[in-house]
N, C-alpha and C. Protein backbone atom coordinates (compact mmCIF):
# COMPACT_ATOMS: atom_id res chain seq x y z
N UNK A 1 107.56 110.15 179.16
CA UNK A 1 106.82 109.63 180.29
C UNK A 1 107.75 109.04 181.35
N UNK A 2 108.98 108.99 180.77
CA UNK A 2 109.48 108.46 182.18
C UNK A 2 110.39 106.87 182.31
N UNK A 3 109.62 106.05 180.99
CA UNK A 3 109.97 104.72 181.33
C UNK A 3 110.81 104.54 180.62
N UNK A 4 111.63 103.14 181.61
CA UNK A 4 112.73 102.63 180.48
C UNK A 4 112.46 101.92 179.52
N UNK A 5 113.15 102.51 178.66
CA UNK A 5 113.01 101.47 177.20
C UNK A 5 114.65 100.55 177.01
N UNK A 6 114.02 99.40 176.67
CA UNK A 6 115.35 98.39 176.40
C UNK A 6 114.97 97.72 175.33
N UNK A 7 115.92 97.23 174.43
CA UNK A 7 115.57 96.62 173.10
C UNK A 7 116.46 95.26 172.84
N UNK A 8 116.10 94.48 172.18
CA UNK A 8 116.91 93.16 171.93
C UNK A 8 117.71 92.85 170.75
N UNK A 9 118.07 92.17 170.50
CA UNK A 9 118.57 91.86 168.96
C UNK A 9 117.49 91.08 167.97
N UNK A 10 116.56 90.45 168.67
CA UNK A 10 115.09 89.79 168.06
C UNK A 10 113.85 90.49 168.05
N UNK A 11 114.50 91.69 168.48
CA UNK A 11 112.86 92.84 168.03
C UNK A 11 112.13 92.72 168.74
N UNK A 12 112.65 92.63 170.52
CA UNK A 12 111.55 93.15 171.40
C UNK A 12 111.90 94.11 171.59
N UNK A 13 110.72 95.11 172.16
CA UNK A 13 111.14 96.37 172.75
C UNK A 13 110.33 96.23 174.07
N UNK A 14 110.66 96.72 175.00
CA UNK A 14 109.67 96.40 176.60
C UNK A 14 110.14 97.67 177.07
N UNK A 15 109.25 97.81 178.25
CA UNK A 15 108.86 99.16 178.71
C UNK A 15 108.73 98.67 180.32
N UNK A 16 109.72 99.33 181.33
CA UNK A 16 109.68 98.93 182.82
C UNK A 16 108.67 99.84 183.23
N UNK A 17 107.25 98.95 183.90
CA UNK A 17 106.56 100.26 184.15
C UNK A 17 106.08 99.93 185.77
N UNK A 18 106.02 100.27 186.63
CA UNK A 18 105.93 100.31 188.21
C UNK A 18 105.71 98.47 188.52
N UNK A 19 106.85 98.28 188.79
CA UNK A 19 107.14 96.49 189.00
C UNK A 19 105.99 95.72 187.84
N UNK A 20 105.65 96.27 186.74
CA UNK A 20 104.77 95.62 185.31
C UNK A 20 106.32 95.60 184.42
N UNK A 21 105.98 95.01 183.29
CA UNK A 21 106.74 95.40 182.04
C UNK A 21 105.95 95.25 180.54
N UNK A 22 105.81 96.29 180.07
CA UNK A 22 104.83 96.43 178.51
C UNK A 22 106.02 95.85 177.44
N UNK A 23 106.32 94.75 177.00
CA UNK A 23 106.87 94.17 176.26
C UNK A 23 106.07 94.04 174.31
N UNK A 24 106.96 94.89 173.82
CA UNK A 24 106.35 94.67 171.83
C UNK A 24 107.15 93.74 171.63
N UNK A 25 106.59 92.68 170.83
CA UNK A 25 107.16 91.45 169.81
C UNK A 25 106.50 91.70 168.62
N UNK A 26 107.19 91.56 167.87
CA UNK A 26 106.46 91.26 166.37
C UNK A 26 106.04 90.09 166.37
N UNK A 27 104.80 90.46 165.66
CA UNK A 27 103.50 89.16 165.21
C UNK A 27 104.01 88.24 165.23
N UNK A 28 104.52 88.05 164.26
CA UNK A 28 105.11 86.70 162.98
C UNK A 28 105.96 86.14 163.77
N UNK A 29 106.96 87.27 164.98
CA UNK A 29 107.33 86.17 165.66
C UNK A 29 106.49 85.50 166.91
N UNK A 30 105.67 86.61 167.31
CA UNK A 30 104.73 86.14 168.76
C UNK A 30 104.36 84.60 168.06
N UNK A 31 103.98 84.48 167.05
CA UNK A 31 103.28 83.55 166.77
C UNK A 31 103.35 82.43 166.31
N UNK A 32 105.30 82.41 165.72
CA UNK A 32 106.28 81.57 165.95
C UNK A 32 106.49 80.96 166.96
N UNK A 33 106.54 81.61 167.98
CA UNK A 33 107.60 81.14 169.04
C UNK A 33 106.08 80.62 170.12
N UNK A 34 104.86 80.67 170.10
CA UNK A 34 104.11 80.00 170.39
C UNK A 34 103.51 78.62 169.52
N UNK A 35 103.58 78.74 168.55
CA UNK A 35 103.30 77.66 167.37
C UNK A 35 101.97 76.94 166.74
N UNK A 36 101.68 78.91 166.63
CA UNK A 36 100.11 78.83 165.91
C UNK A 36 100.43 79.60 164.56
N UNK A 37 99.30 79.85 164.29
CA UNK A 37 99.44 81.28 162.86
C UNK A 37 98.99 82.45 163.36
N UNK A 38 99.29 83.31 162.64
CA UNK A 38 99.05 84.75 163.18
C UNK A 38 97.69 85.01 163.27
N UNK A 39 97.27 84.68 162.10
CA UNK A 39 95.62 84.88 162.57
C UNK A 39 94.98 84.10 163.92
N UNK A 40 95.75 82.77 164.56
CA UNK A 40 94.74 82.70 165.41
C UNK A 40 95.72 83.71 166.99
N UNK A 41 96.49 84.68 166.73
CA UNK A 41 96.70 85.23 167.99
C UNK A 41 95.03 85.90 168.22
N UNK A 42 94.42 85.92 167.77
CA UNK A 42 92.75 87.11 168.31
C UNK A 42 92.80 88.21 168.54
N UNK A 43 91.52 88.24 168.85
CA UNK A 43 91.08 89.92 169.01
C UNK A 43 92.81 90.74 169.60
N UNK A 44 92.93 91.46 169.40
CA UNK A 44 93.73 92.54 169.90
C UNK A 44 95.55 91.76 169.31
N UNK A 45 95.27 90.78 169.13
CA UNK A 45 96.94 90.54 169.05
C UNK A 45 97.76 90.49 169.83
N UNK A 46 97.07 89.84 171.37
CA UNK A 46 98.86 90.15 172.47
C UNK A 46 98.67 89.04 172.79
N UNK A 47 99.46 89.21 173.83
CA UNK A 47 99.36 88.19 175.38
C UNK A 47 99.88 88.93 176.34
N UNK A 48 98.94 88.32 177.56
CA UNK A 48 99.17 88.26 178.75
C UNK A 48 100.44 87.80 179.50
N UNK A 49 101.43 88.51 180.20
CA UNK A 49 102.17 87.34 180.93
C UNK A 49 102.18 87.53 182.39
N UNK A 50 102.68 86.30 182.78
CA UNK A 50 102.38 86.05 184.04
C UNK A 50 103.53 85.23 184.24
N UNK A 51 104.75 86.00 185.24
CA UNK A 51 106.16 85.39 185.67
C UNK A 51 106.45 84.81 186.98
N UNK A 52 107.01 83.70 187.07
CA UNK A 52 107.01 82.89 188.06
C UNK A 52 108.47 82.93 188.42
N UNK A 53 108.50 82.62 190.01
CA UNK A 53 110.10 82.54 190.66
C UNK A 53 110.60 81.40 189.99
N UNK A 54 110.46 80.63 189.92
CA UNK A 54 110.83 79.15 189.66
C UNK A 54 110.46 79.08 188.18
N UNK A 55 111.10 77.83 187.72
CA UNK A 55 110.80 76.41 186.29
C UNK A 55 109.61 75.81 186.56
N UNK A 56 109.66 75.28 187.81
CA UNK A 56 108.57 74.39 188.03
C UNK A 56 107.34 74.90 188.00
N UNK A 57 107.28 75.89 188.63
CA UNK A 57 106.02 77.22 188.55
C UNK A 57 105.29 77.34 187.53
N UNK A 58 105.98 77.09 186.34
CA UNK A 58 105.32 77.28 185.01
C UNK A 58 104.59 76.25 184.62
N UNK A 59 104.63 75.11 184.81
CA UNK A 59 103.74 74.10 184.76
C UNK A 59 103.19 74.34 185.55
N UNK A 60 102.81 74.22 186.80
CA UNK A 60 101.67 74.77 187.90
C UNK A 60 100.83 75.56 187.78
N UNK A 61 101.41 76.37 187.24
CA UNK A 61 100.21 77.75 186.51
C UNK A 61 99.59 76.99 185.62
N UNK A 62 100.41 76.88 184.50
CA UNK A 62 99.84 76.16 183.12
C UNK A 62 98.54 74.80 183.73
N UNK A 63 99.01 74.01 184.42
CA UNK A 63 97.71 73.06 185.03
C UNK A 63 96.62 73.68 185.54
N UNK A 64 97.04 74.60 186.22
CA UNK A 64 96.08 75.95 187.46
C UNK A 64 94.82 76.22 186.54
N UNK A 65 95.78 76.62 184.99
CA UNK A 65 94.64 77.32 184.03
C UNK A 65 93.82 76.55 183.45
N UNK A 66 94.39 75.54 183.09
CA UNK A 66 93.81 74.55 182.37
C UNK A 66 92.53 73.38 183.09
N UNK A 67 92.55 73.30 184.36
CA UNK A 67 91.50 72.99 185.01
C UNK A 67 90.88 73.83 185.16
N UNK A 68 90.99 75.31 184.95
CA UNK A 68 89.81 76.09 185.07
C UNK A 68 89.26 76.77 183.98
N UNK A 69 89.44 75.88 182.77
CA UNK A 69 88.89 75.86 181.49
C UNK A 69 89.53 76.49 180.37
N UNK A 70 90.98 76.76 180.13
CA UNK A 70 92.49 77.22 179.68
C UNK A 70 92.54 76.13 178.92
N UNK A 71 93.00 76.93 177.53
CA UNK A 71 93.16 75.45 176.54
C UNK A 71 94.44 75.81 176.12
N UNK A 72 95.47 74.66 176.53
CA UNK A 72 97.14 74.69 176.38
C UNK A 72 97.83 75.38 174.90
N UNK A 73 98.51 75.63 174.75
CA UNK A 73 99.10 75.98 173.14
C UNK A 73 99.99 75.80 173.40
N UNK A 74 100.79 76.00 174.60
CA UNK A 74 102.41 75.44 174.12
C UNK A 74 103.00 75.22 175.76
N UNK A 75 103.38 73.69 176.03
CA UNK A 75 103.41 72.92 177.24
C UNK A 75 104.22 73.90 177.57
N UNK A 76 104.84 73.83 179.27
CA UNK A 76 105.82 74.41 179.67
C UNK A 76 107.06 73.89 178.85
N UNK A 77 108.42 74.74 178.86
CA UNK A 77 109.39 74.38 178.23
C UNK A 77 110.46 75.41 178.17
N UNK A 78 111.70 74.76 177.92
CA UNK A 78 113.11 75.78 177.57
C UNK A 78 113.16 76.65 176.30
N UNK A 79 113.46 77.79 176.68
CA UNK A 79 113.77 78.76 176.29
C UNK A 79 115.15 79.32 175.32
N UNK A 80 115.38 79.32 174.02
CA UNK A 80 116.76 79.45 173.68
C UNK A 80 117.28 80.34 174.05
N UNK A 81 116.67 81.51 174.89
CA UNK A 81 117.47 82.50 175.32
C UNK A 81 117.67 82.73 176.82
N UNK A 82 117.52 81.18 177.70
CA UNK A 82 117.75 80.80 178.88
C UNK A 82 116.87 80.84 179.97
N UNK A 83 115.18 80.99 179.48
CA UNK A 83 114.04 80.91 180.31
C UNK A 83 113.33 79.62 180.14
N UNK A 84 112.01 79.87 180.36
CA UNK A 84 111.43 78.72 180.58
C UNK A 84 109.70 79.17 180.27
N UNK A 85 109.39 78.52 179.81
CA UNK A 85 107.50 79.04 179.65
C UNK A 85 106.48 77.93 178.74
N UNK A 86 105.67 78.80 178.90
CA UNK A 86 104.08 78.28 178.05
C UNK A 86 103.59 78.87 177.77
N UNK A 87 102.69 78.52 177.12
CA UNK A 87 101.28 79.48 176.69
C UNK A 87 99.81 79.13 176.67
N UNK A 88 98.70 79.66 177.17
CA UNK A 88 97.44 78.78 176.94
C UNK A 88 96.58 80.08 176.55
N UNK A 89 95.06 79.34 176.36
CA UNK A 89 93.90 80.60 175.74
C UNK A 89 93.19 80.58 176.83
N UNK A 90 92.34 81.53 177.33
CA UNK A 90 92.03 81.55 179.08
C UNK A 90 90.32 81.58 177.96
N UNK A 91 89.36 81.21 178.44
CA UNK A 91 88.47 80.69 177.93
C UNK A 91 87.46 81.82 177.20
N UNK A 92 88.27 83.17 177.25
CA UNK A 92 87.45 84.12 176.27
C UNK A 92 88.46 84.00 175.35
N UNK A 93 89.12 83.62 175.05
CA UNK A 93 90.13 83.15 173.81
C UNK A 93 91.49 84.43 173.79
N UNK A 94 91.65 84.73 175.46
CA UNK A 94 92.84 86.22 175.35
C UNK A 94 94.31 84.78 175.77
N UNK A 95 95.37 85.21 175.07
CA UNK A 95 96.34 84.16 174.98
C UNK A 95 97.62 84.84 176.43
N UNK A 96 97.78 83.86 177.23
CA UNK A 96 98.40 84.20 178.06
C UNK A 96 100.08 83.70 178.05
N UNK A 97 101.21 83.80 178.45
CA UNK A 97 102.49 83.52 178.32
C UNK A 97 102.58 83.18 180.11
N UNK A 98 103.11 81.99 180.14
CA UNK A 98 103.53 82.08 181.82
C UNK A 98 105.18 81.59 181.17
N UNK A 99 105.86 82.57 182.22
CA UNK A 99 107.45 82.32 182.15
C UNK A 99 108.07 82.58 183.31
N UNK A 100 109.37 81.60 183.28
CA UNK A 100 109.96 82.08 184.34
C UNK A 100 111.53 82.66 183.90
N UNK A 101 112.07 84.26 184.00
CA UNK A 101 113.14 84.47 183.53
C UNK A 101 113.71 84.62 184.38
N UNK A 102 115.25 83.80 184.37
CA UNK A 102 116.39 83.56 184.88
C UNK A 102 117.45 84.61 185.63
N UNK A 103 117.18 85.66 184.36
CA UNK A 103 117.94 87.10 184.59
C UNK A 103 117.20 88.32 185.33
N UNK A 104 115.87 87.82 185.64
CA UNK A 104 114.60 88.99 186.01
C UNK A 104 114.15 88.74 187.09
N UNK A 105 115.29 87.96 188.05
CA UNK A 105 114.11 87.63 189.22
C UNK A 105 113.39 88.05 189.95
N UNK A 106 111.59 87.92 190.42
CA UNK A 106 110.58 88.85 190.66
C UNK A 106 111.37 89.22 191.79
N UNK A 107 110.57 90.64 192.08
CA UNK A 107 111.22 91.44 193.43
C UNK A 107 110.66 90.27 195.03
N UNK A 108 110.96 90.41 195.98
CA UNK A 108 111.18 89.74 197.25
C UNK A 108 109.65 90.13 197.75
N UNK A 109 109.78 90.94 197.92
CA UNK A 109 108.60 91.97 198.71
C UNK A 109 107.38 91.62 198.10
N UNK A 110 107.28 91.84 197.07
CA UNK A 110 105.95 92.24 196.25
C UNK A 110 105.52 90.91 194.82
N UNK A 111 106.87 90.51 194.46
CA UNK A 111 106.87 89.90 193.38
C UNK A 111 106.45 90.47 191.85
N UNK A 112 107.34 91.84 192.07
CA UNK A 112 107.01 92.82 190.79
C UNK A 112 108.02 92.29 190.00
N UNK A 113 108.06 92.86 188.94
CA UNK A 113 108.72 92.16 187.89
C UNK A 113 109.28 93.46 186.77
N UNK A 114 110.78 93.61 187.03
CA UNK A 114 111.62 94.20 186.06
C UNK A 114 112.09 93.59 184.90
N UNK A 115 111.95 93.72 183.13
CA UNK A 115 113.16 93.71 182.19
C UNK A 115 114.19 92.56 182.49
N UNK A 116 115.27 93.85 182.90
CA UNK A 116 116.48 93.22 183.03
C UNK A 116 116.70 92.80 184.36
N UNK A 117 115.88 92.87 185.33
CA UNK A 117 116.04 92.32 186.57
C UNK A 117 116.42 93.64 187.52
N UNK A 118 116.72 93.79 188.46
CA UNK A 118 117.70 94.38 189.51
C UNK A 118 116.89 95.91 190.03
N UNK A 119 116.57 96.03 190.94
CA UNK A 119 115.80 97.37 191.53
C UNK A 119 116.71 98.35 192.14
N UNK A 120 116.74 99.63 192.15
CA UNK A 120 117.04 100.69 192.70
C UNK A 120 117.04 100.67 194.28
C-alpha cells in the first residue's frame, strides 16, 4: 500500500499515513504505560491520539476534555522516551492519548503529524 513502516525497540510499530500515523502497541503495554488493566482498555482495545505543538498543550486538551465530560486516567506528564502526555475516557468510554512529541513536530501548514517527524 505504500506506507511507511517504522518499528521501535518497545514494540511499536506505526504506519505514516497522509499527515495521520496508525501506531500498534501491545496491550499489556498500552495498559501499563497508562495505568489501568487490560481489561479496562474497552470495546476495541485502542486509543485515540491527539498531538499537540507544545508541553503545555497537553494539559489544555486534557482540561478541554474533562469539562466536557472526559474522565482523566493519566494527568499530563513526562515521558521516558522524551515526550510528554495523558490520557482520558471521552464519555462513551473510547480512551484517548494527548501527547506532545519532541522529535515529530506537527507540520506548519496543516498541523499533520509524521512518526519520525520531517516532510518531503
Amino acid at each position: 500500500m505504500g506506507w511507511v513502516r517504522v518499528e521501535t525497540d518497545d514494540g511499536v510499530v506505526a504506519y505514516d499515513l497522509l499527515g495521520q500515523t496508525l501506531g500498534l502497541y501491545p496491550l499489556d503495554m498500552l495498559a501499563k504505560d497508562i495505568g489501568i488493566d487490560v481489561a479496562d482498555l474497552g470495546t476495541g482495545r485502542s486509543t485515540l491520539g491527539y498531538n499537540c505543538r507544545e508541553n503545555a498543550d497537553v494539559a489544555a486538551v486534557l482540561a478541554a476534555a474533562e469539562k466536557a465530560g472526559a474522565r482523566i486516567l493519566k494527568p499530563a506528564t513526562d515521558v521516558f522516551w522524551g515526550g510528554h502526555h495523558g490520557c482520558f475516557a471521552d464519555p462513551d468510554g473510547h480512551i484517548w492519548e494527548v501527547a506532545h512529541n519532541p522529535f515529530s513536530p506537527l507540520r506548519k501548514e496543516d498541523g499533520a503529524f509524521r512518526w519520525n517527524g520531517g516532510y518531503d
